[in-house]
C-alpha atoms as a PDB file:
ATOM      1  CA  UNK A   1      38.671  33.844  31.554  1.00  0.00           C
ATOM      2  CA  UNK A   2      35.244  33.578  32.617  1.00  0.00           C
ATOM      3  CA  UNK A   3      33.865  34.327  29.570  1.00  0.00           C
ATOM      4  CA  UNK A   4      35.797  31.502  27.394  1.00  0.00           C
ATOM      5  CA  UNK A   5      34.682  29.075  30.444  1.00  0.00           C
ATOM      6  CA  UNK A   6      31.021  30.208  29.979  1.00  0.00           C
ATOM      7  CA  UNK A   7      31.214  29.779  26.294  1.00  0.00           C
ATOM      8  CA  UNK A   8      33.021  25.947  26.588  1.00  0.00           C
ATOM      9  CA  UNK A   9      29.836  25.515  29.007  1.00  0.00           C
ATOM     10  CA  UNK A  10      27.531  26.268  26.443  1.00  0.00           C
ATOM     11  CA  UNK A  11      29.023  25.076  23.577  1.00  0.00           C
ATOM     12  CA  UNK A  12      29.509  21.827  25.736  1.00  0.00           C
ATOM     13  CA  UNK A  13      25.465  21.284  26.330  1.00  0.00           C
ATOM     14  CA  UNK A  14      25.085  22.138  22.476  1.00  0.00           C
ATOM     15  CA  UNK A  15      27.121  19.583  21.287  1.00  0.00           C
ATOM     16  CA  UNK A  16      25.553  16.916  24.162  1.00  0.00           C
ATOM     17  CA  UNK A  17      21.800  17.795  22.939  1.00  0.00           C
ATOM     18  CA  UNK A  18      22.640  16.946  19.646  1.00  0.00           C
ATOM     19  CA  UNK A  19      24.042  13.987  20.433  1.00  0.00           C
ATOM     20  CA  UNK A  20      21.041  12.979  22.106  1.00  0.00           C
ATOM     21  CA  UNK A  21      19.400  14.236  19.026  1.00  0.00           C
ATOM     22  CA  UNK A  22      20.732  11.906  16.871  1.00  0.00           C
ATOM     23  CA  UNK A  23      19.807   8.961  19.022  1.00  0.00           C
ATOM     24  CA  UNK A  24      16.323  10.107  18.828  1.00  0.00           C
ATOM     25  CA  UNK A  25      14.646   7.065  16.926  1.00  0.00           C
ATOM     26  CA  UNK A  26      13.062   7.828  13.944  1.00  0.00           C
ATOM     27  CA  UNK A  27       9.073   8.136  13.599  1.00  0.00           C
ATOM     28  CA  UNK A  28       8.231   4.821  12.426  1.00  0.00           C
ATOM     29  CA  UNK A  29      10.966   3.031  15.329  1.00  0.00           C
ATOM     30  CA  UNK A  30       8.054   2.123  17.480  1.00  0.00           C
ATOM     31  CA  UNK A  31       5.904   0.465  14.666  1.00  0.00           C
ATOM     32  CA  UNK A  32       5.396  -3.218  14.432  1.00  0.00           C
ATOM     33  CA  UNK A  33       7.221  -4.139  10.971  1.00  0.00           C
ATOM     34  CA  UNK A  34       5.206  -5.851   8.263  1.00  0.00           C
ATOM     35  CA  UNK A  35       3.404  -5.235   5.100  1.00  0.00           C
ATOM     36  CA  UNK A  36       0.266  -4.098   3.179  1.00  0.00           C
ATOM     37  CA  UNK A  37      -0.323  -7.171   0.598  1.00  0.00           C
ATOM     38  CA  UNK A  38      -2.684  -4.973  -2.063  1.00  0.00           C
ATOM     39  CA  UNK A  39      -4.241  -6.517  -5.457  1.00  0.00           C
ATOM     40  CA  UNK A  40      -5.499  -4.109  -8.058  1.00  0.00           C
ATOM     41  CA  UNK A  41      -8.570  -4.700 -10.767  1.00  0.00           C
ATOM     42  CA  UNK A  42     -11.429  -6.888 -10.076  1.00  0.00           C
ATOM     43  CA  UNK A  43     -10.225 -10.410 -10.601  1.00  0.00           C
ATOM     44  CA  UNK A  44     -12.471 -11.333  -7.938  1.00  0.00           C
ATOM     45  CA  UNK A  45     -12.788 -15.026  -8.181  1.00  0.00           C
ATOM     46  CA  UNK A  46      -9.169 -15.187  -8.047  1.00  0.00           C
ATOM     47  CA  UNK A  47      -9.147 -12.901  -4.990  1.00  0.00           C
ATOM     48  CA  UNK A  48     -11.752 -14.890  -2.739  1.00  0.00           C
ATOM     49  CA  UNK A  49     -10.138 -18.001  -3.567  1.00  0.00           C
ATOM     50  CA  UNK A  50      -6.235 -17.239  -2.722  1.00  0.00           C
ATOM     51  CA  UNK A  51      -7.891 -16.113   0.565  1.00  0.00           C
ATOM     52  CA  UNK A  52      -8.442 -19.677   1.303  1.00  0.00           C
ATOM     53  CA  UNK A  53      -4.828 -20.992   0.238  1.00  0.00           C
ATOM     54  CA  UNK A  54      -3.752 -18.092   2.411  1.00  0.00           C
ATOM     55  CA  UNK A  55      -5.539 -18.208   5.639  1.00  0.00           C
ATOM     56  CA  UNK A  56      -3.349 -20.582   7.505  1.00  0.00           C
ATOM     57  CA  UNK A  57      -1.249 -16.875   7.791  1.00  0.00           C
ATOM     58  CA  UNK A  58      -3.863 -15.279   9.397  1.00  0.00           C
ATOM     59  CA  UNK A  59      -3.243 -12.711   6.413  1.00  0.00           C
ATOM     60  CA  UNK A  60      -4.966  -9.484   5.681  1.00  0.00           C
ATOM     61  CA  UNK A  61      -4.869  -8.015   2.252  1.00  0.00           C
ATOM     62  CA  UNK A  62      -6.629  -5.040   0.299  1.00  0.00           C
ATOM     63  CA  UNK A  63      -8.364  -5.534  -2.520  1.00  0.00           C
ATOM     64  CA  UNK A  64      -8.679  -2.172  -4.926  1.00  0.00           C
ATOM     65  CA  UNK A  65     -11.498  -2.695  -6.881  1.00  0.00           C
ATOM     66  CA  UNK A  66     -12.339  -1.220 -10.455  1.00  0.00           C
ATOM     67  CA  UNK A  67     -15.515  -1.615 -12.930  1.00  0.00           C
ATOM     68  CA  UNK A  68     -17.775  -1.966  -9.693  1.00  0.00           C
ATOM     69  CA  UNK A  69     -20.846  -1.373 -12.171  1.00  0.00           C
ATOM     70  CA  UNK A  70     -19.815  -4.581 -13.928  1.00  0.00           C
ATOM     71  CA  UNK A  71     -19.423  -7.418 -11.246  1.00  0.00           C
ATOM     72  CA  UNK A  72     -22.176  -9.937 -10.556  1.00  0.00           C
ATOM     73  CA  UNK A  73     -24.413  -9.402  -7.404  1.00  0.00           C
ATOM     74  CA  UNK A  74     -22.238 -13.117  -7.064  1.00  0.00           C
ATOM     75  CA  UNK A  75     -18.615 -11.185  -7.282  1.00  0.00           C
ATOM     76  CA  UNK A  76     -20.020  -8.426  -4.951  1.00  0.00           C
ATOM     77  CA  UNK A  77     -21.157 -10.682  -2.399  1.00  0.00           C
ATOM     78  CA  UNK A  78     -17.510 -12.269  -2.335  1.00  0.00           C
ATOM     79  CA  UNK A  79     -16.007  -8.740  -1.832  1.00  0.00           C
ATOM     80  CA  UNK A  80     -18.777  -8.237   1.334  1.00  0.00           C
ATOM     81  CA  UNK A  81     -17.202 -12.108   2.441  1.00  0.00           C
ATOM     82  CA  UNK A  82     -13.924 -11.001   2.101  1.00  0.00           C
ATOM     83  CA  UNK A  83     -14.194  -7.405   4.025  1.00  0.00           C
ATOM     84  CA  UNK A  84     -16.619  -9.264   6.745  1.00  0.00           C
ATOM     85  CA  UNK A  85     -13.183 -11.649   7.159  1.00  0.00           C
ATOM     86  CA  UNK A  86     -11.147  -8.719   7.643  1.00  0.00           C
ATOM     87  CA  UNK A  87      -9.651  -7.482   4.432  1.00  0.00           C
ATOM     88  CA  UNK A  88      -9.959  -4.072   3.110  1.00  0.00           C
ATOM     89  CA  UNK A  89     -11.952  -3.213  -0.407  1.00  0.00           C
ATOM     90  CA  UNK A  90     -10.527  -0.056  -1.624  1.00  0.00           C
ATOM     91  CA  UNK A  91     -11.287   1.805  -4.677  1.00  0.00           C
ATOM     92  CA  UNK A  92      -9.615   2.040  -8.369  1.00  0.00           C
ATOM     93  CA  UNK A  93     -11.599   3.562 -10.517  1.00  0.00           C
ATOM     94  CA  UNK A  94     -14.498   3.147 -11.842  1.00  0.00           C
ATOM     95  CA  UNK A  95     -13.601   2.830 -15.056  1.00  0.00           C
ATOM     96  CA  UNK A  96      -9.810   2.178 -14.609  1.00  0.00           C
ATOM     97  CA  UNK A  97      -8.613   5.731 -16.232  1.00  0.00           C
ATOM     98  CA  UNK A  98      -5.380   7.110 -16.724  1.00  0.00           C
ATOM     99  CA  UNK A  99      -6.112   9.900 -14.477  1.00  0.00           C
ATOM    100  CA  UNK A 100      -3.453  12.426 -15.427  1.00  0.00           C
ATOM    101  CA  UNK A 101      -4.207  11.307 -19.385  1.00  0.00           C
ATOM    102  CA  UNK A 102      -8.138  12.198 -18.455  1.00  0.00           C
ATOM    103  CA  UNK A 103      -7.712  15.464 -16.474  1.00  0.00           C
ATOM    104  CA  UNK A 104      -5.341  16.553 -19.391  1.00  0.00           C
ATOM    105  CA  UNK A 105      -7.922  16.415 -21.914  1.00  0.00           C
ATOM    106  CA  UNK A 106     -11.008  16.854 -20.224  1.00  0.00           C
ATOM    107  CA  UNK A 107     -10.570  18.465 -16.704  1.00  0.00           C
ATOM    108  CA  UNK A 108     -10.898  17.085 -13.161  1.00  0.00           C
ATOM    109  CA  UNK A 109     -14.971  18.191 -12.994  1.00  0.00           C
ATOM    110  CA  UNK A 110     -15.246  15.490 -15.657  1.00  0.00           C
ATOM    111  CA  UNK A 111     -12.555  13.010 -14.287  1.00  0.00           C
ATOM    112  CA  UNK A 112     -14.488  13.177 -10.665  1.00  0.00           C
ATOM    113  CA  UNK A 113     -17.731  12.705 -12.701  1.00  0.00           C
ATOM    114  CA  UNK A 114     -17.145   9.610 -14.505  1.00  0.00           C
ATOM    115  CA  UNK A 115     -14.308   7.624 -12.446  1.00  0.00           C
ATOM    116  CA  UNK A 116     -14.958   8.397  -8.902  1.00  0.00           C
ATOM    117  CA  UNK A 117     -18.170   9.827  -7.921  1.00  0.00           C
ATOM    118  CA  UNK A 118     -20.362   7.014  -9.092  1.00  0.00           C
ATOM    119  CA  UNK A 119     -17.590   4.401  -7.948  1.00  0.00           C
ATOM    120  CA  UNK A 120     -17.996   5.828  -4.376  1.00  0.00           C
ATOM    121  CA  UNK A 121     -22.001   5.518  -5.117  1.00  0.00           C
ATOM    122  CA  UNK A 122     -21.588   2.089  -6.212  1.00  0.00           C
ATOM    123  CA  UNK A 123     -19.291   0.695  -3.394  1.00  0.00           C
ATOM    124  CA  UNK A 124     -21.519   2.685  -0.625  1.00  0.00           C
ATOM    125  CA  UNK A 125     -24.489   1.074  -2.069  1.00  0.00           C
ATOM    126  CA  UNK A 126     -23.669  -2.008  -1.163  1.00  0.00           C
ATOM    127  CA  UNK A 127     -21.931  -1.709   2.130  1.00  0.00           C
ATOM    128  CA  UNK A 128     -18.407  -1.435   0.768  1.00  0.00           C
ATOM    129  CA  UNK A 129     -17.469   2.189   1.171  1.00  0.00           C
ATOM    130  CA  UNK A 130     -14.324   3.165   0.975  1.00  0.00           C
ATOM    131  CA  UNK A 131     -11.321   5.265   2.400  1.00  0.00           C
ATOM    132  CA  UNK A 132      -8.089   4.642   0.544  1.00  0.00           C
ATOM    133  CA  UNK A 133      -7.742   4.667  -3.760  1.00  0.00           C
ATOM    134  CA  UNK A 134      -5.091   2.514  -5.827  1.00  0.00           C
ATOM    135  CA  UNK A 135      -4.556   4.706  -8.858  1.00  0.00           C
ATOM    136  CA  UNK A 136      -4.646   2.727 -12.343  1.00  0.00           C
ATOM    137  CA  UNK A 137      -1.616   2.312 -14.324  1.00  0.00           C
ATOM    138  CA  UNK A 138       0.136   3.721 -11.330  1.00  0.00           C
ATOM    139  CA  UNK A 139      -0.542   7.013 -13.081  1.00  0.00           C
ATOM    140  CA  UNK A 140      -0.516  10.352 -11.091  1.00  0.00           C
ATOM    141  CA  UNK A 141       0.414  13.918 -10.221  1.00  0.00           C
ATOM    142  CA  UNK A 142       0.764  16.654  -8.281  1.00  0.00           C
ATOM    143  CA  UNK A 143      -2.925  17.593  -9.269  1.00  0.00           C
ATOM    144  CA  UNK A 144      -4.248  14.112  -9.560  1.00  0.00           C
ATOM    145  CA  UNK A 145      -2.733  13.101  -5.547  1.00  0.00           C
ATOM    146  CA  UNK A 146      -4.374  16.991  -4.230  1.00  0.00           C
ATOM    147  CA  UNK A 147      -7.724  15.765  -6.198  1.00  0.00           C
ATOM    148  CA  UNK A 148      -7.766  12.285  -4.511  1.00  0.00           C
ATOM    149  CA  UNK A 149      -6.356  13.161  -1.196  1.00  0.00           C
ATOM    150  CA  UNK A 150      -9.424  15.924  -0.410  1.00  0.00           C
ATOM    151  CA  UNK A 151     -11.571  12.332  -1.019  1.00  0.00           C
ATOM    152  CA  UNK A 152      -9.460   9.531   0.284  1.00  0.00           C
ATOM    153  CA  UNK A 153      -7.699   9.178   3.433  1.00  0.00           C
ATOM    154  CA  UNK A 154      -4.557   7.448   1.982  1.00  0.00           C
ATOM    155  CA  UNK A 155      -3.621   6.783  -1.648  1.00  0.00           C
ATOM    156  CA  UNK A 156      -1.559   4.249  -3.275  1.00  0.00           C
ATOM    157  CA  UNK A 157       0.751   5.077  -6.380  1.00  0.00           C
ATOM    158  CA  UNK A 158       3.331   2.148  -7.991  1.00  0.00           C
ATOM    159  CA  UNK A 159       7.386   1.898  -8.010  1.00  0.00           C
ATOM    160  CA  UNK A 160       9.579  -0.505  -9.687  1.00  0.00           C
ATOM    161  CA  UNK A 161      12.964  -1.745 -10.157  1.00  0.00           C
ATOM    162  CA  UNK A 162      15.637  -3.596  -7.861  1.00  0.00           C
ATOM    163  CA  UNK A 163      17.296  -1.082  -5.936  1.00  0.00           C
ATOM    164  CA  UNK A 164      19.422  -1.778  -2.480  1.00  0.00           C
ATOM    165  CA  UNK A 165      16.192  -2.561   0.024  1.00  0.00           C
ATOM    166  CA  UNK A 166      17.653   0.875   1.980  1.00  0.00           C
ATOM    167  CA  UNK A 167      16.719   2.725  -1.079  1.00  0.00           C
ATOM    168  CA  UNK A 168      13.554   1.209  -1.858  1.00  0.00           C
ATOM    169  CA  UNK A 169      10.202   3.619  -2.392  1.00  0.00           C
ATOM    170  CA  UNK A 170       7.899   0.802  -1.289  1.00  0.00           C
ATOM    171  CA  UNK A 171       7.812   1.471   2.298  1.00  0.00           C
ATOM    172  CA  UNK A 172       5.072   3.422   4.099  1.00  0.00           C
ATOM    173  CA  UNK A 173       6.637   6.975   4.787  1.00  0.00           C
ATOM    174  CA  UNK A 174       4.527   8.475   7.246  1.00  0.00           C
ATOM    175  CA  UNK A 175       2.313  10.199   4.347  1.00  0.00           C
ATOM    176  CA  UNK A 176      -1.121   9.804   2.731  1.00  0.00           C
ATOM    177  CA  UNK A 177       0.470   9.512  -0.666  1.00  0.00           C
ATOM    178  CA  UNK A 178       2.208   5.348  -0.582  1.00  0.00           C
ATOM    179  CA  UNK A 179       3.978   3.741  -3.423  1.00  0.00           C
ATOM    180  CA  UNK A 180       3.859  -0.459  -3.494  1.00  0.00           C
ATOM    181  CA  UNK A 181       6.186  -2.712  -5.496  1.00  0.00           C
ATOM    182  CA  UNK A 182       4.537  -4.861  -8.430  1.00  0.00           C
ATOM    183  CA  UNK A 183       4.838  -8.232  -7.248  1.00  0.00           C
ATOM    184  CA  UNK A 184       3.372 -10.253 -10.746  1.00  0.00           C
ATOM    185  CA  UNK A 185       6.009 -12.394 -12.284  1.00  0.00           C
ATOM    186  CA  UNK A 186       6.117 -10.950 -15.100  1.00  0.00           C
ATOM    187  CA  UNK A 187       7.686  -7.739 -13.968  1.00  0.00           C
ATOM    188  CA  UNK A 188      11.196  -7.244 -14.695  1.00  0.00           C
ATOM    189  CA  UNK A 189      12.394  -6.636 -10.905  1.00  0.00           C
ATOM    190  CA  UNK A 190      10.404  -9.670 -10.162  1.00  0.00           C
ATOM    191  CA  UNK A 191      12.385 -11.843  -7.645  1.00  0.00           C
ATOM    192  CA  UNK A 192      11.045 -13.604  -4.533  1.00  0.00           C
ATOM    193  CA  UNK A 193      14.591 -13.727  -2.864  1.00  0.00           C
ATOM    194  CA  UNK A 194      14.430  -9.661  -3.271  1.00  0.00           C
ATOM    195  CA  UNK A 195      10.704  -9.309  -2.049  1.00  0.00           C
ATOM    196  CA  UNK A 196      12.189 -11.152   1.418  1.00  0.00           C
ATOM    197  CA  UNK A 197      14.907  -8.862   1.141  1.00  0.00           C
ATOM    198  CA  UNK A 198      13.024  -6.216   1.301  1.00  0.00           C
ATOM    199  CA  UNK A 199      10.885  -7.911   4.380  1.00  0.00           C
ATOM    200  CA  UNK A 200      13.701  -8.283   6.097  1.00  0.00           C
ATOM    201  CA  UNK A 201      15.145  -5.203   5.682  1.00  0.00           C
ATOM    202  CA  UNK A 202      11.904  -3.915   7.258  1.00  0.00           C
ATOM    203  CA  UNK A 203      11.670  -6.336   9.832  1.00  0.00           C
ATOM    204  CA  UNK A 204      15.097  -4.666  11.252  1.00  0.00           C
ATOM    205  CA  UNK A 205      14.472  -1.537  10.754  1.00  0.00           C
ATOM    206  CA  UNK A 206      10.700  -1.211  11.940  1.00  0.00           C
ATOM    207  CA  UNK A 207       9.407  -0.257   8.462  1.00  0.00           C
ATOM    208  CA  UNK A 208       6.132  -1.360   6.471  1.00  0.00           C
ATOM    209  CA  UNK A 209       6.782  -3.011   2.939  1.00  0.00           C
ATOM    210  CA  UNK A 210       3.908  -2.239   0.474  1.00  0.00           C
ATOM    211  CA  UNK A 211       2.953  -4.640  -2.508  1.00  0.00           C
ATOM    212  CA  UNK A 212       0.873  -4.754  -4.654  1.00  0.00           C
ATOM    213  CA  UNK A 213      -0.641  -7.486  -7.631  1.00  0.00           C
ATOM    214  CA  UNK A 214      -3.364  -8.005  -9.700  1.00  0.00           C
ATOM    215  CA  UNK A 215      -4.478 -11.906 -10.191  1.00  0.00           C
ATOM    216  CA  UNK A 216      -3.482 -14.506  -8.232  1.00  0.00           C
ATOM    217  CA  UNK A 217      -3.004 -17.510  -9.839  1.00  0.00           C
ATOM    218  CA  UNK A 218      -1.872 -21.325  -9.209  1.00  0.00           C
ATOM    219  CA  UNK A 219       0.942 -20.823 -11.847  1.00  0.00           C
ATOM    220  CA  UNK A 220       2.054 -18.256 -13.710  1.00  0.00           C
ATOM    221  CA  UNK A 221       0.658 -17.720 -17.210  1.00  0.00           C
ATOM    222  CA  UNK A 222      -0.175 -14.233 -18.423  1.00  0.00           C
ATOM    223  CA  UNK A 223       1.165 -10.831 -17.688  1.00  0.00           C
ATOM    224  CA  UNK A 224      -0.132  -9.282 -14.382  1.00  0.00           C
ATOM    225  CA  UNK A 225      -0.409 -12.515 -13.010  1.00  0.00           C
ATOM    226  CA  UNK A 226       1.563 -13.571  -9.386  1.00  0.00           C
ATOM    227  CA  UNK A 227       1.565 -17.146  -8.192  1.00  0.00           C
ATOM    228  CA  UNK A 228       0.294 -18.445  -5.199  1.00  0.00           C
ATOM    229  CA  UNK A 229       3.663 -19.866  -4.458  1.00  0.00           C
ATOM    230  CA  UNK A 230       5.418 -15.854  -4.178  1.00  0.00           C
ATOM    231  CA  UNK A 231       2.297 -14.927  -2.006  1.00  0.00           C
ATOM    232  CA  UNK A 232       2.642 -17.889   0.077  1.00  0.00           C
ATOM    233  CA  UNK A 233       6.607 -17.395   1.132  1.00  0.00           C
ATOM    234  CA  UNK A 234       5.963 -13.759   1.790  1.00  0.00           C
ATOM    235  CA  UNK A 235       3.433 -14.594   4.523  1.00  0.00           C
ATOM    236  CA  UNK A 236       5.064 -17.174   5.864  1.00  0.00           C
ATOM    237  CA  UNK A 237       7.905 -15.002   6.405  1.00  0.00           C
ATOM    238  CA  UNK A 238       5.886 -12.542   7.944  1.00  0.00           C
ATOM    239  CA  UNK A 239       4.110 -14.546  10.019  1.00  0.00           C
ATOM    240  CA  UNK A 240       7.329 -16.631  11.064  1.00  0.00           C
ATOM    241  CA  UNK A 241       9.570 -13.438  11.960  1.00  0.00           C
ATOM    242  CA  UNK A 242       6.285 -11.722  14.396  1.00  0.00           C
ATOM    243  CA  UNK A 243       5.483  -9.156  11.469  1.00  0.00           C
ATOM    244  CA  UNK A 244       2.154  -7.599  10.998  1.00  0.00           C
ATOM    245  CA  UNK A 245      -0.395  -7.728   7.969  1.00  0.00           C
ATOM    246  CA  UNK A 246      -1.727  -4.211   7.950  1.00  0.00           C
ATOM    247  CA  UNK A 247      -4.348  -2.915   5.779  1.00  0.00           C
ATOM    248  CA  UNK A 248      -3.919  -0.081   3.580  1.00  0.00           C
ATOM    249  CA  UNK A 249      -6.726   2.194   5.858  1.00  0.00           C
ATOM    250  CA  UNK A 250      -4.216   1.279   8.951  1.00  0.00           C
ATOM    251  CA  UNK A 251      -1.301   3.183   7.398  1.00  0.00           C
ATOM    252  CA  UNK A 252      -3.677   6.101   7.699  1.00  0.00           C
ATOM    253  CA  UNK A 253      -4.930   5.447  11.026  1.00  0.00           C
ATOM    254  CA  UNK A 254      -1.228   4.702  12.075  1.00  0.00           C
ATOM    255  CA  UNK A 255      -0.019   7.908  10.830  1.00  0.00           C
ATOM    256  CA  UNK A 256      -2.368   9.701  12.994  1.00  0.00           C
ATOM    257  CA  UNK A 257      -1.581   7.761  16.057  1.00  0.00           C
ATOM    258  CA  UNK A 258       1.720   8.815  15.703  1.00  0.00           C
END
């Protein structure tokens, strides 16, 4: 009898601590929801100037850079203006490979040679170093993400499509490897109603969307191309519903503060 009593006992406290187990918040509940607004290429005219349509938000956004070795010492200085306002300039290439395509054919000696090394060169040249990588094309692997990850604190891969926000890749997940959702209108998911969908899913359950673009424009023309009006009602309902503008290095720093 005193055995089956001592076993209810203990079978009791198992059941209780994982109870309280499952009521252990997850280990993003104690983040401040928002998003990382990214923009890919080196459109960076465009860039500097939505910063001005966009300030009233108090916004932060990073800015991957590619073809370093081709902007004006005028471009340049914008990307120094922007970072010294407090936006991130993160890398994409030098030459804005398809890095699996590359390392296929020629090796990842060669890929590091070409798209990365002197990129990092470039950018630390002129006071732009950087820590996090937007891959081009949104093309990667398991060998491309181990190459960049030994050189980059955090890097950012692409998703697509419309699924339920719960089931959404675009959120940051606690790992140096982050996917962002194409925001250009020409994309077939594009929607603004389910970009604040997913914002608001985040906003309720303490979760970071990621986007990403490539030129901001006044009105939509070509492909890769998001207007000023979709960037515009996604930070003013982050700013109006207390989320946070994080930077793509923050994830990172986040992660570790964990």
């Amino acid at each position: 009898m005193k055995t089956k009593k001592y076993f209810l006992l203990v079978l009791s406290i198992v059941l209780f601590s994982c109870n309280e187990n499952d009521e252990i918040p997850n280990q993003q509940s104690n983040l401040q929801p928002g998003v990382v607004i990214s923009f890919d290429d080196d459109y960076v005219d465009e860039w500097f100037e939505v910063n001005s349509v966009l300030e009233p938000y108090d916004w932060k956004a990073t800015f991957f850079v590619t073809k370093f070795n081709q902007l004006s010492t005028a471009k340049i200085q914008k990307l120094k203006d922007l970072k010294i306002d407090g936006h991130e300039i993160g890398g994409h290439g030098l030459n804005h490979l398809n890095a699996p395509n590359f390392i296929s054919a020629n090796g990842t000696a060669e890929y590091l040679n070409q798209e990365i090394i002197p990129m990092e060169t470039l950018m630390n040249n002129n006071d732009l170093s950087t820590t996090s990588f937007a891959y081009p094309y949104g093309a990667r692997n398991t060998t491309t993400d181990n190459l960049l990850l030994n050189r980059f604190e955090i890097v950012r891969g692409t998703t697509y499509g419309n699924a339920n926000p719960a089931s959404q890749n675009c959120y940051y997940n606690n790992n140096n490897l982050v996917f962002g959702l194409g925001i250009d209108k020409n994309y077939s998911h594009f929607s603004i109603s389910y970009f604040l969908s997913l914002l608001e899913y985040a906003k309720n359950n303490n979760k970071i969307v990621i986007f990403y673009a490539h030129k901001p424009v006044p009105t939509f023309q070509n492909n890769y191309e998001t207007e000023y009006q979709t960037l515009i009602q996604i930070c003013n309902y982050v700013k109006n519903n207390n989320m946070k503008f994080y930077k793509i290095s923050e994830l990172f720093n986040l992660q570790n503060s964990i």
